[in-house]
Protein backbone atom coordinates (compact mmCIF):
# COMPACT_ATOMS: atom_id res chain seq x y z
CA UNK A 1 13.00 -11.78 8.82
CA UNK A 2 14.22 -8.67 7.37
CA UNK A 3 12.53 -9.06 4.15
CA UNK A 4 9.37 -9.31 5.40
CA UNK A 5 10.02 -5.51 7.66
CA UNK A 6 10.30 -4.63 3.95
CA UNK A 7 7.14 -5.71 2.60
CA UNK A 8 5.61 -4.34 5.49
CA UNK A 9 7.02 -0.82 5.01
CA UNK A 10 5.56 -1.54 1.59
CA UNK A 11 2.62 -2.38 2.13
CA UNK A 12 2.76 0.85 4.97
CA UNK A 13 3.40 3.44 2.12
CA UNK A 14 0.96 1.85 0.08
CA UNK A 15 -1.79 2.09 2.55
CA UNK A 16 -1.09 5.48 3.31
CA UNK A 17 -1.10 6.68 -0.92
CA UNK A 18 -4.41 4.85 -1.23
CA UNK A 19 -5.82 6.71 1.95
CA UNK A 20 -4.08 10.40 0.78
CA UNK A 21 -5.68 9.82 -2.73
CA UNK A 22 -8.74 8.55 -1.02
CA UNK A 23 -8.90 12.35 0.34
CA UNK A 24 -8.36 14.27 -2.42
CA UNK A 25 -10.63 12.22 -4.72
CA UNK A 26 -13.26 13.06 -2.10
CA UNK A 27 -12.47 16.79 -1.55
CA UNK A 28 -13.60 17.83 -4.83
CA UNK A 29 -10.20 18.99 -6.81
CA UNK A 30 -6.69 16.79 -6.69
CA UNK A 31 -3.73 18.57 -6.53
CA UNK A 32 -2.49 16.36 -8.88
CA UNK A 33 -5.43 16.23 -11.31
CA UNK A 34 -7.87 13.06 -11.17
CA UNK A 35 -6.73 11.04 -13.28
CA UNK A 36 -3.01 10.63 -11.93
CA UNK A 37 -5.11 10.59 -8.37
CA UNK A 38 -7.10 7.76 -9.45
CA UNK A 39 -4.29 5.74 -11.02
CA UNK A 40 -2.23 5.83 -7.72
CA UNK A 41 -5.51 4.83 -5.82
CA UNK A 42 -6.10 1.47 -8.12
CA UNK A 43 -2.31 0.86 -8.08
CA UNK A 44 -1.15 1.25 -4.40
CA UNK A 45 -4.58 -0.70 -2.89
CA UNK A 46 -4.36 -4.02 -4.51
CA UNK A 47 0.05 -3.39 -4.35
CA UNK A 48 -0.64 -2.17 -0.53
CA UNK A 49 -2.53 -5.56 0.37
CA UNK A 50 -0.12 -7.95 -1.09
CA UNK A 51 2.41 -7.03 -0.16
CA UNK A 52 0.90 -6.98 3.53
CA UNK A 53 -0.07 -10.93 2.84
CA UNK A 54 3.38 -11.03 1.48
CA UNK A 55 5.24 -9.63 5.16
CA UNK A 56 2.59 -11.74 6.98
CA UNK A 57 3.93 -15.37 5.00
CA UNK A 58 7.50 -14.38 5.20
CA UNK A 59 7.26 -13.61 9.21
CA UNK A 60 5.72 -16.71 10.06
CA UNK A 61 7.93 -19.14 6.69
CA UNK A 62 10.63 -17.59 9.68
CA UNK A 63 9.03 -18.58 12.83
CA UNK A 64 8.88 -22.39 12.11
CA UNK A 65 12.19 -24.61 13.22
């Protein structure tokens, strides 16, 4: 059961870095330039979502007898 709290905090941080990078694409300037912005956007979505599937499997591969 633990291992899946740590996919989920995972796929938590991971939803929150696509969302942050999400903003600053659409404010206009990055703080950290667009390129490094958009890299962290197309890595932490796809990472962000399997590793949600990833908690979800685990937590219920733990609830069967």
């Amino acid at each position: 059961m633990a291992k899946s709290y740590l996919y989920l905090l995972g796929a938590c941080v991971a939803a929150i870095a696509t969302v942050g990078s999400l903003f600053e694409l659409s404010s206009g300037e990055a703080q950290l330039g667009t390129v490094p912005t958009t890299v962290i956007l197309l890595l932490s979505a796809p990472l962000g979502l399997a590793a949600f599937i990833t908690a979800v499997r685990l937590a219920r591969a733990s609830d069967r007898p």
